[in-house]
N, C-alpha and C. Protein backbone atom coordinates (compact mmCIF):
# COMPACT_ATOMS: atom_id res chain seq x y z
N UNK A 1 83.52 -32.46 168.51
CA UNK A 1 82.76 -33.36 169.33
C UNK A 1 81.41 -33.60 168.68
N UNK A 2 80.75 -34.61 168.44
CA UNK A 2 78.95 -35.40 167.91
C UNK A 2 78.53 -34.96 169.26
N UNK A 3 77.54 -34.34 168.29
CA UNK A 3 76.06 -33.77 169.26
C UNK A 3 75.60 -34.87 169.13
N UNK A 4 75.20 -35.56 170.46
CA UNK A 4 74.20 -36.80 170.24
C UNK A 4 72.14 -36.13 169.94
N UNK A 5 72.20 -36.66 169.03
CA UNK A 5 70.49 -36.48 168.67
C UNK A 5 69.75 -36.33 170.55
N UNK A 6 68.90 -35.21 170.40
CA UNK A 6 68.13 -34.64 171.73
C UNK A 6 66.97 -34.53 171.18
N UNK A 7 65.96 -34.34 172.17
CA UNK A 7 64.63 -34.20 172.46
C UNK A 7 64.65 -32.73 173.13
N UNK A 8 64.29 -31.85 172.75
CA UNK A 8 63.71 -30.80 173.40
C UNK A 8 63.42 -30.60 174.67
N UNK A 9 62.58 -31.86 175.42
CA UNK A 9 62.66 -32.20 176.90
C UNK A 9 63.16 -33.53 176.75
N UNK A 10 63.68 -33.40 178.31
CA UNK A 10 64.11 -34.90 178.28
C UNK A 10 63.00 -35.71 178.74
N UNK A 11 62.87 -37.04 178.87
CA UNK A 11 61.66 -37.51 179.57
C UNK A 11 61.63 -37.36 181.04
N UNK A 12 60.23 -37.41 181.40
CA UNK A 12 60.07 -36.74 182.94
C UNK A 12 59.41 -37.79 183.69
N UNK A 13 60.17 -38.64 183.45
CA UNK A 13 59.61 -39.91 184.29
C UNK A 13 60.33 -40.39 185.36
N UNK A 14 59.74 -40.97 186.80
CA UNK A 14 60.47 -41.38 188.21
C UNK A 14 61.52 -42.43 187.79
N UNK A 15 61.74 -42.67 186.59
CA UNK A 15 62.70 -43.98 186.60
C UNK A 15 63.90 -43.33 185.48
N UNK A 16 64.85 -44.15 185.58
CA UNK A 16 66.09 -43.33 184.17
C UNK A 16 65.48 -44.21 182.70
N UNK A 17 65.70 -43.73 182.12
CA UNK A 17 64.92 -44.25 180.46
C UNK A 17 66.12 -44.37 179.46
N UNK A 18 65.69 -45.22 178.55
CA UNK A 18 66.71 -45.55 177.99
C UNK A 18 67.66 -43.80 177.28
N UNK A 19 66.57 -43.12 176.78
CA UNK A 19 67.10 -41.11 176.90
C UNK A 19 68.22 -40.69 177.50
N UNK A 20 67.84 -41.29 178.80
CA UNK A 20 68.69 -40.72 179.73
C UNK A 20 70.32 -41.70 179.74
N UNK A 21 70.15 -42.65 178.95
CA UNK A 21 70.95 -43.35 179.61
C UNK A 21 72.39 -43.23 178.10
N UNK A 22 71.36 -42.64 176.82
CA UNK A 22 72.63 -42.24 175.93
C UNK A 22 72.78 -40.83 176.23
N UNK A 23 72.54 -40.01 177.29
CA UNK A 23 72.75 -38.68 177.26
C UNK A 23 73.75 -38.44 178.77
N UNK A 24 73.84 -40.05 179.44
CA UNK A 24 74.38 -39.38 180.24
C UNK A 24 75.81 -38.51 180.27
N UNK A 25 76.52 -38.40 179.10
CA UNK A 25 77.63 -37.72 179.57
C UNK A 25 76.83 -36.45 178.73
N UNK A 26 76.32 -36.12 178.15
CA UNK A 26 75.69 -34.87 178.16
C UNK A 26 75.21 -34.12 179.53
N UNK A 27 74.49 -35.19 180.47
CA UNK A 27 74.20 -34.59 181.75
C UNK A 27 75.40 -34.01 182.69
N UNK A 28 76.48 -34.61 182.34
CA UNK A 28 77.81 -34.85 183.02
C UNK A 28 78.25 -33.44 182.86
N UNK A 29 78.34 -32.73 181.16
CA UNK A 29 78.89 -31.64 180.69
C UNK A 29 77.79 -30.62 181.25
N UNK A 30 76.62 -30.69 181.03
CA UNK A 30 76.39 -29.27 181.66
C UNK A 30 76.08 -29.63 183.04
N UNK A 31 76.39 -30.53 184.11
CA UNK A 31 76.41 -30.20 185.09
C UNK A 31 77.91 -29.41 185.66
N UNK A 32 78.72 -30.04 184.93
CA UNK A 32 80.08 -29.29 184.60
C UNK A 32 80.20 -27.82 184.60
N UNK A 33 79.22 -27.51 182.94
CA UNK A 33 79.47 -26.16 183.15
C UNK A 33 78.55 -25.36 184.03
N UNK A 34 77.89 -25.61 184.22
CA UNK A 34 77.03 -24.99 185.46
C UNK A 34 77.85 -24.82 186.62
N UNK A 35 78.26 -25.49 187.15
CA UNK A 35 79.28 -25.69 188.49
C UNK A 35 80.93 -24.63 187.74
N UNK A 36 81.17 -24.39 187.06
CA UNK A 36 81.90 -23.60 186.59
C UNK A 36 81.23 -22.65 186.44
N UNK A 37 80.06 -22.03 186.20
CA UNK A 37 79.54 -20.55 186.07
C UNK A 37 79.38 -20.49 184.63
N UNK A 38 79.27 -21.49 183.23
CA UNK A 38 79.32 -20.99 181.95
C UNK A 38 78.08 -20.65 181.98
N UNK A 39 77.92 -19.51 180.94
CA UNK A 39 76.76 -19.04 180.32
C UNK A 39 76.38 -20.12 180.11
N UNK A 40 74.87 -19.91 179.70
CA UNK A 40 74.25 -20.68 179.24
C UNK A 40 73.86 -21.13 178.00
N UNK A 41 74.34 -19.87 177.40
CA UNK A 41 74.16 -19.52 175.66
C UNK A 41 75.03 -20.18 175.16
N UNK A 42 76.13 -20.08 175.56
CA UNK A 42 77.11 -20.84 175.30
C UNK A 42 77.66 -22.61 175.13
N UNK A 43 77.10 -22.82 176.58
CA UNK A 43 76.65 -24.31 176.83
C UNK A 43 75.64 -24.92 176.08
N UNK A 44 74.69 -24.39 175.61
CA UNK A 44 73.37 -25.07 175.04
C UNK A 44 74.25 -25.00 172.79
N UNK A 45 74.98 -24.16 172.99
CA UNK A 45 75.93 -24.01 171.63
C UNK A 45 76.53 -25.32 171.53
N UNK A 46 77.38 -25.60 172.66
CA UNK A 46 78.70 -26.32 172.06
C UNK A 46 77.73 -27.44 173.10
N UNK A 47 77.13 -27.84 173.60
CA UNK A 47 76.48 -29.22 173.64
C UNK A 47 75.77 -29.96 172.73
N UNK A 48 74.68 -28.73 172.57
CA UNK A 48 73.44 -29.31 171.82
C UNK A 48 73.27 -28.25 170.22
N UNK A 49 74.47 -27.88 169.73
CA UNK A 49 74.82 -27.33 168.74
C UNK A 49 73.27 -26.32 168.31
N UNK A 50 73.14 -25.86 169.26
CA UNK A 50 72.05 -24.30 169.24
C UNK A 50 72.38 -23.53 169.00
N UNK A 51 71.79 -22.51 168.50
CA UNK A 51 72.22 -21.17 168.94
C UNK A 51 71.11 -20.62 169.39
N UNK A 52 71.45 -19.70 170.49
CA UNK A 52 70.63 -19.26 171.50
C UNK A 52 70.01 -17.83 171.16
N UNK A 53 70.63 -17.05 169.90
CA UNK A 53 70.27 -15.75 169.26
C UNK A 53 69.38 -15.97 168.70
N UNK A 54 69.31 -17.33 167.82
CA UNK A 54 67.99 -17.13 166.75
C UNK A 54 67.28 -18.09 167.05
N UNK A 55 67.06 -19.59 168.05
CA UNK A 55 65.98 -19.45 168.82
C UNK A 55 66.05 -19.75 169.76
N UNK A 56 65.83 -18.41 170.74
CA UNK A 56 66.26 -18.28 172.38
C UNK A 56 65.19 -18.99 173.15
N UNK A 57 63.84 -19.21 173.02
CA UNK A 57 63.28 -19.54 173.86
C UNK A 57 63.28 -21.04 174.01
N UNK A 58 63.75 -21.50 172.78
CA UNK A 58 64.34 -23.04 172.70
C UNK A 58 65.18 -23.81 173.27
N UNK A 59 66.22 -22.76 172.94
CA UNK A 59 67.54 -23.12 173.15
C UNK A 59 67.54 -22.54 174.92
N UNK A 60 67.17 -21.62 175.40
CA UNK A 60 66.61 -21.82 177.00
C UNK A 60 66.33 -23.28 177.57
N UNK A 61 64.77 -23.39 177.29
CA UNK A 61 64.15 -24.45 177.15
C UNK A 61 64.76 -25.80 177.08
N UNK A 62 65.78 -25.81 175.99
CA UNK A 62 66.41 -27.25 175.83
C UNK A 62 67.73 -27.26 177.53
N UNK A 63 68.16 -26.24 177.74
CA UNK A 63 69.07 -26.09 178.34
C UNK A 63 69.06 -26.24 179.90
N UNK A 64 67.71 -25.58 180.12
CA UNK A 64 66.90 -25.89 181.80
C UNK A 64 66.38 -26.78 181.96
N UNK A 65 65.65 -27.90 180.92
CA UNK A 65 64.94 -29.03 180.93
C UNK A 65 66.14 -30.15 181.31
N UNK A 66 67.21 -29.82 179.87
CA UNK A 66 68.60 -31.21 180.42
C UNK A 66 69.14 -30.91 181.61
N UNK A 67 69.11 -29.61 181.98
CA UNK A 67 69.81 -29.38 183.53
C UNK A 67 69.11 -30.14 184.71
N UNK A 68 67.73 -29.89 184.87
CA UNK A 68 67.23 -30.34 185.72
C UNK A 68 66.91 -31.71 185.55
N UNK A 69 66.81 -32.66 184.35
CA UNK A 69 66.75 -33.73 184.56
C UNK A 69 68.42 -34.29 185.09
N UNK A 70 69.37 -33.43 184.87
CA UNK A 70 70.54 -33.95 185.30
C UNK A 70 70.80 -33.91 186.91
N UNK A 71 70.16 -32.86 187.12
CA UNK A 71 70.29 -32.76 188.44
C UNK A 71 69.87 -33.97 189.14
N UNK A 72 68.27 -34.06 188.50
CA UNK A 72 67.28 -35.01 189.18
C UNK A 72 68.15 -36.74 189.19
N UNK A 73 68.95 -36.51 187.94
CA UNK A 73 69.88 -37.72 188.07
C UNK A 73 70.67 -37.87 189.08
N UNK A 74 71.58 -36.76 190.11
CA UNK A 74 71.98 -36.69 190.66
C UNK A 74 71.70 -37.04 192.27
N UNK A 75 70.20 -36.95 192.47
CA UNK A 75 69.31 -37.13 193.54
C UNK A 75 69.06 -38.54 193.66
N UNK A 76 68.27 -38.98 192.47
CA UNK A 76 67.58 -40.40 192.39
C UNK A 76 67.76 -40.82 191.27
N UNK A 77 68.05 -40.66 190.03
CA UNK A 77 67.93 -41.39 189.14
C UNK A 77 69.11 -42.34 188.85
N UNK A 78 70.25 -42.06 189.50
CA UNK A 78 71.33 -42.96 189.92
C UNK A 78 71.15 -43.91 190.65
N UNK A 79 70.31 -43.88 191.40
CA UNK A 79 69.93 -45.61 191.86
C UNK A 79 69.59 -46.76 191.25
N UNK A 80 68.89 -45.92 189.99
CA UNK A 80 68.25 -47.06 188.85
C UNK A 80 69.61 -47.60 187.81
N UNK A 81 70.67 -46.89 187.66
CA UNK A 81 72.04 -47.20 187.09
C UNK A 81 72.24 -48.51 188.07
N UNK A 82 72.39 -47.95 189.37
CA UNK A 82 72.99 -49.39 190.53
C UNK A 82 72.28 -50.35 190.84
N UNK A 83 70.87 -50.86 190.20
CA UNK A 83 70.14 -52.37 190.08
C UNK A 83 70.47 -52.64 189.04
N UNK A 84 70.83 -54.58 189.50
CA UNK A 84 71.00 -55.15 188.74
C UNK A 84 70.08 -54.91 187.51
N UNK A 85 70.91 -55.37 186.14
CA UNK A 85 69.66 -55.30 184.73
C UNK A 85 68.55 -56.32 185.23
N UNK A 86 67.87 -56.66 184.65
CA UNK A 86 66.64 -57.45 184.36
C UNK A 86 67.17 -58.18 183.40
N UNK A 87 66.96 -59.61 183.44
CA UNK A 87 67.60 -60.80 182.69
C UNK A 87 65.89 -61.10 181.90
């Protein structure tokens, strides 16, 4: 599977960004494995091709940042998917 190119954080802005919008099936997979119980070490491996041994506070970091912006997708940032584009 292509690791799509990431940002360390995702952007933390009230609206979905174009970021968010090539990552959404990245958001998809670790909301996945989360809801399944995977480690996390693991998940931040085979998503975002890390490894979490040699740099953990990163590979943390990268892993709680995409989670919670996925979540936050889950709340509100899906509304901005369901307006029309802008012509």
């Amino acid at each position: 599977m292509t690791i799509v190119a990431f940002n360390d954080c995702p952007p933390d802005l009230p609206h979905v960004t174009p970021y968010d919008e090539r990552h959404l099936k990245t958001y998809l997979r670790l909301l996945d494995a989360d809801e399944e119980g995977a480690d996390w070490r693991e998940v931040v491996k085979v998503i975002f091709g890390l490894d979490a041994e040699q740099e953990p506070d990163r590979a943390r970091g990268v892993h709680n940042s995409h989670l919670a912006r996925a979540r936050w997708m889950t709340k509100a940032g899906y509304r901005d998917l369901l307006k029309p584009p802008l012509q």
